[in-house]
ModelCIF file with pLDDT and N, C-alpha, C, O atoms, coordinates in Angstrom:
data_MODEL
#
_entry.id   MODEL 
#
_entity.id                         1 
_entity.type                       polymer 
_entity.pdbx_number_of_molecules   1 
#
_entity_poly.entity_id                      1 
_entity_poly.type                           'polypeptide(L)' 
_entity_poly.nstd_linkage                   no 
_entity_poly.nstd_monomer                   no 
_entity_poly.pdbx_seq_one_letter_code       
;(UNK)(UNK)(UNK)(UNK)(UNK)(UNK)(UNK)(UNK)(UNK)(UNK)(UNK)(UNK)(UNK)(UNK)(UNK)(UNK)
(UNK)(UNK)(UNK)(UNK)(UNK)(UNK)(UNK)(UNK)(UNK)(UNK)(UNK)(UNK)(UNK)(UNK)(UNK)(UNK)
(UNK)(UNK)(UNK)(UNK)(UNK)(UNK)(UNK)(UNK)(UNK)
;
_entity_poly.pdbx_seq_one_letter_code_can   XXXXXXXXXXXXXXXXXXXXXXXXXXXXXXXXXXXXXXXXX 
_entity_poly.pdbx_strand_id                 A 
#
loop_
_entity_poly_seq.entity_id 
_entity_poly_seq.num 
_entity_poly_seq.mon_id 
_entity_poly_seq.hetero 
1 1  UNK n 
1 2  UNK n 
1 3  UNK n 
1 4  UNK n 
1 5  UNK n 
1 6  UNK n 
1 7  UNK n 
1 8  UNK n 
1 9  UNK n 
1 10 UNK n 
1 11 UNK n 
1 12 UNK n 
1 13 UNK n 
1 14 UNK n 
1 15 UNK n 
1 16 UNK n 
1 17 UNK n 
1 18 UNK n 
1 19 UNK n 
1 20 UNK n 
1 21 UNK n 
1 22 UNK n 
1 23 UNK n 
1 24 UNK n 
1 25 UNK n 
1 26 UNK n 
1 27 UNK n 
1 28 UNK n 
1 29 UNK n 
1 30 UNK n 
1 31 UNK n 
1 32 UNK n 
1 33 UNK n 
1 34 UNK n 
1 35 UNK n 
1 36 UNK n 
1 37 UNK n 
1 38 UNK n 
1 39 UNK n 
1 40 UNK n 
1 41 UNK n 
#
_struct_asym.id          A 
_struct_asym.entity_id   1 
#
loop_
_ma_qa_metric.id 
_ma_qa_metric.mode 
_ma_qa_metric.name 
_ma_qa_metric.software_group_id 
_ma_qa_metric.type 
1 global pLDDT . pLDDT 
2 local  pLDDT . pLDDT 
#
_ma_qa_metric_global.metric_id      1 
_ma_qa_metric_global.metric_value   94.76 
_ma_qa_metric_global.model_id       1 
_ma_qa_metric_global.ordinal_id     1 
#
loop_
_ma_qa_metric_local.label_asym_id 
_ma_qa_metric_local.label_comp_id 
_ma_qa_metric_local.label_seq_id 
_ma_qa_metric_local.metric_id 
_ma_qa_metric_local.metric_value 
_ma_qa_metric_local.model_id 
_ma_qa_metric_local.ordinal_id 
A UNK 1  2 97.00 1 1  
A UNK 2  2 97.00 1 2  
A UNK 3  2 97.00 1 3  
A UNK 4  2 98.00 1 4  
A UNK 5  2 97.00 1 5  
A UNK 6  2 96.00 1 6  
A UNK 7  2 96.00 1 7  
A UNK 8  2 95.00 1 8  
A UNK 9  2 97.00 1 9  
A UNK 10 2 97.00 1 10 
A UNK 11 2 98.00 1 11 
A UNK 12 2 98.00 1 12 
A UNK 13 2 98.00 1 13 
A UNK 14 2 97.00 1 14 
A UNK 15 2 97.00 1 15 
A UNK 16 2 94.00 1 16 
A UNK 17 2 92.00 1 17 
A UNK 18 2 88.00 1 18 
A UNK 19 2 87.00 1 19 
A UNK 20 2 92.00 1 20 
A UNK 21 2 90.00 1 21 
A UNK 22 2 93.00 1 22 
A UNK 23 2 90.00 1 23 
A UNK 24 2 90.00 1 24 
A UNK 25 2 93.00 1 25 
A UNK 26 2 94.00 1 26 
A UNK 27 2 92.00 1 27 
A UNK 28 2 93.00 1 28 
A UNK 29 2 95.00 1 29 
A UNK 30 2 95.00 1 30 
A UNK 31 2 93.00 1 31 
A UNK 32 2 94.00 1 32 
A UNK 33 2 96.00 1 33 
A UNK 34 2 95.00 1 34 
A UNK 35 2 94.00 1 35 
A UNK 36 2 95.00 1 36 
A UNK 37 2 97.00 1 37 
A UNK 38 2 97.00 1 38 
A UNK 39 2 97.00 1 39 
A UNK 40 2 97.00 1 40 
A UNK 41 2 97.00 1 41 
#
loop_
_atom_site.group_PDB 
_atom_site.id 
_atom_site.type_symbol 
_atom_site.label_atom_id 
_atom_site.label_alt_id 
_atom_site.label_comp_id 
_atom_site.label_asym_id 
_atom_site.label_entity_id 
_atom_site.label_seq_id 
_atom_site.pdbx_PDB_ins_code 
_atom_site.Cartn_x 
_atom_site.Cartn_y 
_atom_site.Cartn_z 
_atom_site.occupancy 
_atom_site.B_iso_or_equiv 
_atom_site.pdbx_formal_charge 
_atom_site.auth_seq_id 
_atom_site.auth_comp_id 
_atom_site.auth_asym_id 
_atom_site.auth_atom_id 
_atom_site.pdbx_PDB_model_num 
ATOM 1   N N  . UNK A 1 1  ? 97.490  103.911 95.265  1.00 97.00 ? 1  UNK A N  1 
ATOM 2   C CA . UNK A 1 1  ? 97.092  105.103 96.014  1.00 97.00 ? 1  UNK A CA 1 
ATOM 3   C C  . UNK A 1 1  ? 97.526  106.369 95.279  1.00 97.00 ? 1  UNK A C  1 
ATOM 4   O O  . UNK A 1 1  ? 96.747  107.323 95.289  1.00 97.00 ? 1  UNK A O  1 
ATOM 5   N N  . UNK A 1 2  ? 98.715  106.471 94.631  1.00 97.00 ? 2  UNK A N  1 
ATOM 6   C CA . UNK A 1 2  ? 99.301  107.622 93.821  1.00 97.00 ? 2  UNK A CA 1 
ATOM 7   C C  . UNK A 1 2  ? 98.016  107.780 92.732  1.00 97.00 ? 2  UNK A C  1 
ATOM 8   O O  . UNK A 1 2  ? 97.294  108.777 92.762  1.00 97.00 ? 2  UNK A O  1 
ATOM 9   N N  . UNK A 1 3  ? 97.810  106.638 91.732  1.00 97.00 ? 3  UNK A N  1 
ATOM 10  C CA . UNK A 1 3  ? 96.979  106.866 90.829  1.00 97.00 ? 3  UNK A CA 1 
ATOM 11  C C  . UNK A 1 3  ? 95.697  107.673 91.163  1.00 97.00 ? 3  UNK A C  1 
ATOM 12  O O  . UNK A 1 3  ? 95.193  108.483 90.385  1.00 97.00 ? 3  UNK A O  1 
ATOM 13  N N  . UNK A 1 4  ? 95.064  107.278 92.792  1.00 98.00 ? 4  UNK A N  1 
ATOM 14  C CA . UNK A 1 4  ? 93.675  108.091 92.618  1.00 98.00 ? 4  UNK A CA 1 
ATOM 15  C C  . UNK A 1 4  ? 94.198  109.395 93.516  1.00 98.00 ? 4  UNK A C  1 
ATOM 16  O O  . UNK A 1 4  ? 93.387  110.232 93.912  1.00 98.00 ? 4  UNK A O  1 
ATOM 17  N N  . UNK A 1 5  ? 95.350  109.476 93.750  1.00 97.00 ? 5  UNK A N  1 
ATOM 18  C CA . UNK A 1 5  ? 95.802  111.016 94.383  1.00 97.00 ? 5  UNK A CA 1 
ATOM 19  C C  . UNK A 1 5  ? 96.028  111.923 92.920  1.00 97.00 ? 5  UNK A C  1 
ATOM 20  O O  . UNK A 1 5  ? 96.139  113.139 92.759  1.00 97.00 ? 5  UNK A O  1 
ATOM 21  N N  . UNK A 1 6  ? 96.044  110.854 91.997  1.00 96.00 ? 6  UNK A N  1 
ATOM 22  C CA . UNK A 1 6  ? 96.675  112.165 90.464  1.00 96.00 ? 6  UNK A CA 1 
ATOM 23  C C  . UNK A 1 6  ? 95.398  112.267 90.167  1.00 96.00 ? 6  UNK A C  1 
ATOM 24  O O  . UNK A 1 6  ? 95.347  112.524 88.964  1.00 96.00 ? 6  UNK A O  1 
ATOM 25  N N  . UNK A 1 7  ? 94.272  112.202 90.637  1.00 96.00 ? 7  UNK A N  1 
ATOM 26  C CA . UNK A 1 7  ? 92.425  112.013 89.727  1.00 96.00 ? 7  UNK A CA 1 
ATOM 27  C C  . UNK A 1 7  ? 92.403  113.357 90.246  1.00 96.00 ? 7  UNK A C  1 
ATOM 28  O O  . UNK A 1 7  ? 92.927  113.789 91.273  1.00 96.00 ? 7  UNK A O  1 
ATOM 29  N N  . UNK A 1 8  ? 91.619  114.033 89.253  1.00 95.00 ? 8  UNK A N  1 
ATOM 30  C CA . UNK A 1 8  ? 91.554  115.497 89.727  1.00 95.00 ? 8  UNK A CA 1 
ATOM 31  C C  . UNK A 1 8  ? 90.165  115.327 91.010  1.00 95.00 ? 8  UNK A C  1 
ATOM 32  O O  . UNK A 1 8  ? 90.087  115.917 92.087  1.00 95.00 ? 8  UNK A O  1 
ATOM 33  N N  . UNK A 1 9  ? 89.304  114.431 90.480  1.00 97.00 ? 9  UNK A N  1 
ATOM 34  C CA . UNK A 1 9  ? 88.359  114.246 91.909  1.00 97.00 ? 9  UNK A CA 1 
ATOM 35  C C  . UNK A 1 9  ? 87.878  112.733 92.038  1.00 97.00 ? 9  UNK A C  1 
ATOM 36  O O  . UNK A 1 9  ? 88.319  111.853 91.299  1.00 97.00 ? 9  UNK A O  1 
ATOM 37  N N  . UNK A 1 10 ? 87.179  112.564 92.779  1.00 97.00 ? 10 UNK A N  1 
ATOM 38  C CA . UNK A 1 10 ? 86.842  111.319 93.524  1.00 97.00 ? 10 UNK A CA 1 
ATOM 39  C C  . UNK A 1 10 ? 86.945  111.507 94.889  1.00 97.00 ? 10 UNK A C  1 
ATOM 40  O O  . UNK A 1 10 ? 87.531  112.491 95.341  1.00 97.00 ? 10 UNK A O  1 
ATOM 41  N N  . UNK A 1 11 ? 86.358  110.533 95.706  1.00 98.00 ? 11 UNK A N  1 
ATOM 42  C CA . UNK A 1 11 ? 86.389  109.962 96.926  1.00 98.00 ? 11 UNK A CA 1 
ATOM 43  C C  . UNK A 1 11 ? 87.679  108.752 97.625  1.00 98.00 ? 11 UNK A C  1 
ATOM 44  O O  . UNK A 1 11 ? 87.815  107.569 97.314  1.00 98.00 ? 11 UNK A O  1 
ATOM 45  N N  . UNK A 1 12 ? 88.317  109.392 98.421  1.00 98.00 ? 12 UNK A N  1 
ATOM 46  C CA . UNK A 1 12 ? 89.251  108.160 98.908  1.00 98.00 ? 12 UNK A CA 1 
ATOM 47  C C  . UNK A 1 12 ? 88.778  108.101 100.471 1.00 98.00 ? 12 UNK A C  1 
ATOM 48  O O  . UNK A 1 12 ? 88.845  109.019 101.289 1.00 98.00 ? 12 UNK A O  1 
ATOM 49  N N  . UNK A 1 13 ? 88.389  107.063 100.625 1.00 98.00 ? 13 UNK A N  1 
ATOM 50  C CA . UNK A 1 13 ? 88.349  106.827 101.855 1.00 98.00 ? 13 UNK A CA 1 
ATOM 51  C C  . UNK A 1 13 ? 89.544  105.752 102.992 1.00 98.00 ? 13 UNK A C  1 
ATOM 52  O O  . UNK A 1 13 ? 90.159  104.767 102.583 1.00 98.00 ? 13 UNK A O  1 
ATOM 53  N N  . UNK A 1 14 ? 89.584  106.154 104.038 1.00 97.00 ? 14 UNK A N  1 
ATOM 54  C CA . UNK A 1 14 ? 90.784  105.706 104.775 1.00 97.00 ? 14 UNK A CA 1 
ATOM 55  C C  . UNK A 1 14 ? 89.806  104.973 106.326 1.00 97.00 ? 14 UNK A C  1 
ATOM 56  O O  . UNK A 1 14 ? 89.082  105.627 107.076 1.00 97.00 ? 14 UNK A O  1 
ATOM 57  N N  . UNK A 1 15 ? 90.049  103.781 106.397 1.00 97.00 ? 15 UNK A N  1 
ATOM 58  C CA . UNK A 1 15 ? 89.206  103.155 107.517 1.00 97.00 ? 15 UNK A CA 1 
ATOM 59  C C  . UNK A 1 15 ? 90.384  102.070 108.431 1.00 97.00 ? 15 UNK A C  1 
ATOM 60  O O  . UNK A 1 15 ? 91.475  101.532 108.242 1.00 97.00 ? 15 UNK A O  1 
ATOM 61  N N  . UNK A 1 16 ? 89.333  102.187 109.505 1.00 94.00 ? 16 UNK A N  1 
ATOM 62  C CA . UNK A 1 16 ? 90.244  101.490 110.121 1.00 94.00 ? 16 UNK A CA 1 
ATOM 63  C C  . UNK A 1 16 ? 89.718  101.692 111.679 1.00 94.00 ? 16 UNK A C  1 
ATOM 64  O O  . UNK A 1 16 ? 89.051  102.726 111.650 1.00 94.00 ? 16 UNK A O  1 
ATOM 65  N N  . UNK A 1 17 ? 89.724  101.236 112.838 1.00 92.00 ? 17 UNK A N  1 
ATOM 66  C CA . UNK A 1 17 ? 89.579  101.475 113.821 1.00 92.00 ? 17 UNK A CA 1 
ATOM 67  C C  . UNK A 1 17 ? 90.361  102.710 114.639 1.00 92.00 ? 17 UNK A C  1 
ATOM 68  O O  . UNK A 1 17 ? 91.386  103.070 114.060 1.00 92.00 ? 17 UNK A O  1 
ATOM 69  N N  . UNK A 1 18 ? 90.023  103.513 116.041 1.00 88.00 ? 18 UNK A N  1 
ATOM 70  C CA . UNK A 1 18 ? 90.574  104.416 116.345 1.00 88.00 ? 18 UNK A CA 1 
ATOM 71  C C  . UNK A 1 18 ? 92.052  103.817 116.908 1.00 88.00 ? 18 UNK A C  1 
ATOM 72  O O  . UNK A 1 18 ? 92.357  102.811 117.549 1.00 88.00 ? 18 UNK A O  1 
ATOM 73  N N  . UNK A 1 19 ? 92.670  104.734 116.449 1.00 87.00 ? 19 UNK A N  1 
ATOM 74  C CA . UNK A 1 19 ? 94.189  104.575 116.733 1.00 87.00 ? 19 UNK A CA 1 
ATOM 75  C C  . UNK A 1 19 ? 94.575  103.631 116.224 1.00 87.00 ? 19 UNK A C  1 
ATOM 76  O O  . UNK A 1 19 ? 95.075  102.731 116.899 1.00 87.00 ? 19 UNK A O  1 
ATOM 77  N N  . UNK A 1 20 ? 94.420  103.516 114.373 1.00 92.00 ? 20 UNK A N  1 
ATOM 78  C CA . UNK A 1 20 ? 95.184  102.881 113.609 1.00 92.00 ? 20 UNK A CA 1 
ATOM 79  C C  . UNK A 1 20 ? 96.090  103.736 112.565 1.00 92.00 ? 20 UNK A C  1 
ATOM 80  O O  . UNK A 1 20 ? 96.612  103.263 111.555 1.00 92.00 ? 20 UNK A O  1 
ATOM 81  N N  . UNK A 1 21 ? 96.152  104.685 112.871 1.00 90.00 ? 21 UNK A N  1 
ATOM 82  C CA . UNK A 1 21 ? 97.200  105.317 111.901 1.00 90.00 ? 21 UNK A CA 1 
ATOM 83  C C  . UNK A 1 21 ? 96.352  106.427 110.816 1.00 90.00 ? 21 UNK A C  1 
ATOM 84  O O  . UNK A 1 21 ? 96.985  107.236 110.137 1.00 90.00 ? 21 UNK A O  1 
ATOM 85  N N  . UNK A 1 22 ? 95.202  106.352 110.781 1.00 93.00 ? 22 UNK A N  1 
ATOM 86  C CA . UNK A 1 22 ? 94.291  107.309 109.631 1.00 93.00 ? 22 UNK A CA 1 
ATOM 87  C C  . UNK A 1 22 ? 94.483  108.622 109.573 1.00 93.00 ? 22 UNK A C  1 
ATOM 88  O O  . UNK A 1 22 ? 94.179  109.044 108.457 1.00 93.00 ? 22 UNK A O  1 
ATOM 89  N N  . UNK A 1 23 ? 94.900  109.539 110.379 1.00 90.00 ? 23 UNK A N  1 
ATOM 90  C CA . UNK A 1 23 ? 95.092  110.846 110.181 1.00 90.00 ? 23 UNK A CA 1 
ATOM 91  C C  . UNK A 1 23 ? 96.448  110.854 109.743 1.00 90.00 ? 23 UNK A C  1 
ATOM 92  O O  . UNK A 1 23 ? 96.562  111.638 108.801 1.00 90.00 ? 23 UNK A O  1 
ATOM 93  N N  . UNK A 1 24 ? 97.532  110.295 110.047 1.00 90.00 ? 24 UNK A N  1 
ATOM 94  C CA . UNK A 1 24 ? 98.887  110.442 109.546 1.00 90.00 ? 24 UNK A CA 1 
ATOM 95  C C  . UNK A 1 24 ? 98.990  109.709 108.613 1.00 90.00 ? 24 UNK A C  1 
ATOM 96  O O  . UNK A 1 24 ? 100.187 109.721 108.329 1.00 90.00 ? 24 UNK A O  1 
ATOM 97  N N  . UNK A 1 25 ? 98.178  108.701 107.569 1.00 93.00 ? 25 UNK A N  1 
ATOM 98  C CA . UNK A 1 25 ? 98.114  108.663 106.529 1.00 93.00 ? 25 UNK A CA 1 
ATOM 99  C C  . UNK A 1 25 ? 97.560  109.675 105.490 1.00 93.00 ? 25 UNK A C  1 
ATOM 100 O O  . UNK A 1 25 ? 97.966  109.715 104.329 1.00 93.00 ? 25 UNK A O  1 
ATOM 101 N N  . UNK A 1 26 ? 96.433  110.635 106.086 1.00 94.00 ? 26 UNK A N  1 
ATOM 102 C CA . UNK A 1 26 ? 95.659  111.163 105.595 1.00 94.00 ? 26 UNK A CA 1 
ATOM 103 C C  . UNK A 1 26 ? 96.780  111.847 104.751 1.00 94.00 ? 26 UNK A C  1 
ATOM 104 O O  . UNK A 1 26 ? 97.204  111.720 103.603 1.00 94.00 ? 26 UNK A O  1 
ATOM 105 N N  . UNK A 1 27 ? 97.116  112.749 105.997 1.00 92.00 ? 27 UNK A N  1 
ATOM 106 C CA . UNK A 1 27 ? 97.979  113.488 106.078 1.00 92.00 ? 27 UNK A CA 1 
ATOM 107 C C  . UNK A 1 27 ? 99.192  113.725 105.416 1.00 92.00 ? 27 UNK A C  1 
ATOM 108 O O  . UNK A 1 27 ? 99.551  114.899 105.333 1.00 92.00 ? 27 UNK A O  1 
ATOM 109 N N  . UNK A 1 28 ? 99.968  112.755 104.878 1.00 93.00 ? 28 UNK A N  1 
ATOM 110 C CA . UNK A 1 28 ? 101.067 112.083 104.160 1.00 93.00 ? 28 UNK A CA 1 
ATOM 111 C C  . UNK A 1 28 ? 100.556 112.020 102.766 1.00 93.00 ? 28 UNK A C  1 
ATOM 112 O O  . UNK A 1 28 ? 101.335 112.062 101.813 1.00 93.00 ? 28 UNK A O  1 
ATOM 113 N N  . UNK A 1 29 ? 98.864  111.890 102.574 1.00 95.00 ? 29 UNK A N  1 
ATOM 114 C CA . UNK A 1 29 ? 98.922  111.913 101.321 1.00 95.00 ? 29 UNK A CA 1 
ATOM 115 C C  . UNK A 1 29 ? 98.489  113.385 100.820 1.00 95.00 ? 29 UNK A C  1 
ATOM 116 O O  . UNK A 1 29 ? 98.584  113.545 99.603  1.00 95.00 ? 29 UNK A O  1 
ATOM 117 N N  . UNK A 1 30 ? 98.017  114.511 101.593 1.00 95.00 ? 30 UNK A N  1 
ATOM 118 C CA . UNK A 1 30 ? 97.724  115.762 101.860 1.00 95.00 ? 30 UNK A CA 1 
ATOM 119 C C  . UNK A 1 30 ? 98.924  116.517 101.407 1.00 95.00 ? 30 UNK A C  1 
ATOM 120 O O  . UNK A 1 30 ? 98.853  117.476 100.638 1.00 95.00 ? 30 UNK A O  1 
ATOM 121 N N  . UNK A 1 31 ? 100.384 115.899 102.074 1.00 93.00 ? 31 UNK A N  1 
ATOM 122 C CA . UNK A 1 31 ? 101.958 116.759 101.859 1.00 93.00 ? 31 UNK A CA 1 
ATOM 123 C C  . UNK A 1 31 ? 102.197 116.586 100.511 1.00 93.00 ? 31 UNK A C  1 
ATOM 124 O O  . UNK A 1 31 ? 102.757 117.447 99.833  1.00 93.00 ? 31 UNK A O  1 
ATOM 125 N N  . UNK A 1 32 ? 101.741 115.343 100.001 1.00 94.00 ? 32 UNK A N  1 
ATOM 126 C CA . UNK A 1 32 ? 102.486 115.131 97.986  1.00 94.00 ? 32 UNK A CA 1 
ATOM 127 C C  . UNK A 1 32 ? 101.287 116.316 97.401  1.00 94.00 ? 32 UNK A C  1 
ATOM 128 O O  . UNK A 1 32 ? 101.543 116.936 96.369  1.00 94.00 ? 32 UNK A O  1 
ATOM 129 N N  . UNK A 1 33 ? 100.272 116.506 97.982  1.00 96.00 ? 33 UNK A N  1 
ATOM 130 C CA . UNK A 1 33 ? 99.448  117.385 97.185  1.00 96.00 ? 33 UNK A CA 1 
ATOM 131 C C  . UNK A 1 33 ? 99.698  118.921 97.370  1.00 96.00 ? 33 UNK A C  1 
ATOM 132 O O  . UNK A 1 33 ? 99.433  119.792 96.541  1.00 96.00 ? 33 UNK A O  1 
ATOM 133 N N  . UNK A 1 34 ? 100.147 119.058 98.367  1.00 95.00 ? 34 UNK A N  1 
ATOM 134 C CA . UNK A 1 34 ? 100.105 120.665 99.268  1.00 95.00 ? 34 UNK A CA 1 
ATOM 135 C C  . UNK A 1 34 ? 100.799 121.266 97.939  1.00 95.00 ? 34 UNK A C  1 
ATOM 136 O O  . UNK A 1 34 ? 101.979 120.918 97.958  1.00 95.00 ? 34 UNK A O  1 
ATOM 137 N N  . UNK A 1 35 ? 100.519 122.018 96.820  1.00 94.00 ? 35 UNK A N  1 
ATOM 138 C CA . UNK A 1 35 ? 101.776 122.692 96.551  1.00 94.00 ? 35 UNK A CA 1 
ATOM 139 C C  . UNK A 1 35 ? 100.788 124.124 96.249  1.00 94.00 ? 35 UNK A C  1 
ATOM 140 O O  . UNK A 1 35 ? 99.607  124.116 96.598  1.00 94.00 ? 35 UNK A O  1 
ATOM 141 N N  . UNK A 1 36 ? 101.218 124.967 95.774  1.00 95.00 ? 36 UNK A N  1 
ATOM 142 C CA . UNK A 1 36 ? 100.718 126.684 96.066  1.00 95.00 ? 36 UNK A CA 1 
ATOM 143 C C  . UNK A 1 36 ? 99.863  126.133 94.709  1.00 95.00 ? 36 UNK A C  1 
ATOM 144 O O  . UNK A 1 36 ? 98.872  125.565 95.166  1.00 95.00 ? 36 UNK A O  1 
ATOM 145 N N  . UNK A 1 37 ? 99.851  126.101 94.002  1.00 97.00 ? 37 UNK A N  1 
ATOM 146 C CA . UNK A 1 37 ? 98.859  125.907 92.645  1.00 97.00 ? 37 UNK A CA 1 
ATOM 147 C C  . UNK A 1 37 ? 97.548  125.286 93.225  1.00 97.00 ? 37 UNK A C  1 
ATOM 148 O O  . UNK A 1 37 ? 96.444  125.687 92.855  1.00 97.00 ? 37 UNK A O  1 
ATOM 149 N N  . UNK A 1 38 ? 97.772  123.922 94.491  1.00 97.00 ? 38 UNK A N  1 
ATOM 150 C CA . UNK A 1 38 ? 96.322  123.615 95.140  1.00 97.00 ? 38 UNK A CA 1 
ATOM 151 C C  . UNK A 1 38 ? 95.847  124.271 95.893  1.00 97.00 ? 38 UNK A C  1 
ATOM 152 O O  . UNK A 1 38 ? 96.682  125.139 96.148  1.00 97.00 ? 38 UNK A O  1 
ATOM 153 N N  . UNK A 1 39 ? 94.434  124.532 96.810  1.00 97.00 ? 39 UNK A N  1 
ATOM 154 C CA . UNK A 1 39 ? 93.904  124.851 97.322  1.00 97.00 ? 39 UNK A CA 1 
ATOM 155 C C  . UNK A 1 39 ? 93.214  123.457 98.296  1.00 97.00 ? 39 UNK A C  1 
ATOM 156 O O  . UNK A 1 39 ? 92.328  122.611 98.167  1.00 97.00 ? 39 UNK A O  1 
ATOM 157 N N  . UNK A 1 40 ? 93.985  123.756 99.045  1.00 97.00 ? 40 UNK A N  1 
ATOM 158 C CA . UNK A 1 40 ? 93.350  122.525 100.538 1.00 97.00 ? 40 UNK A CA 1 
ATOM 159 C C  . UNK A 1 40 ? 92.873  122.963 101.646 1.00 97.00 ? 40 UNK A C  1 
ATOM 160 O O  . UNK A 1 40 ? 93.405  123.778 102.400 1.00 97.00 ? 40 UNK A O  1 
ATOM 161 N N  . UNK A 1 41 ? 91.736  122.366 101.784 1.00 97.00 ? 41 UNK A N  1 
ATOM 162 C CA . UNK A 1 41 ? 90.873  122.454 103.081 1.00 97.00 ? 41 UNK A CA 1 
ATOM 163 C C  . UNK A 1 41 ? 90.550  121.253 103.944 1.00 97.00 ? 41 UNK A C  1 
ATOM 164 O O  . UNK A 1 41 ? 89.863  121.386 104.956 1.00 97.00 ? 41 UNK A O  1 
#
């Protein structure tokens, strides 16, 4: 998961049924990226 978070682009997709955890994974991998040099939307 680190390796395609260091790809400057691509598609990651996160599946799973509702209320399996997908936004607070999302999310978790959103915080290693957040830094002022990125731009997140």
């Amino acid at each position: 998961l680190l390796q395609a978070l260091g790809r400057p682009h691509g598609l990651i997709l996160m599946t799973g049924p509702t209320g399996s955890g997908k936004t607070l994974s999302l999310y978790s991998c959103l915080e290693l990226l957040n830094r002022a040099e990125v731009n997140i939307s």
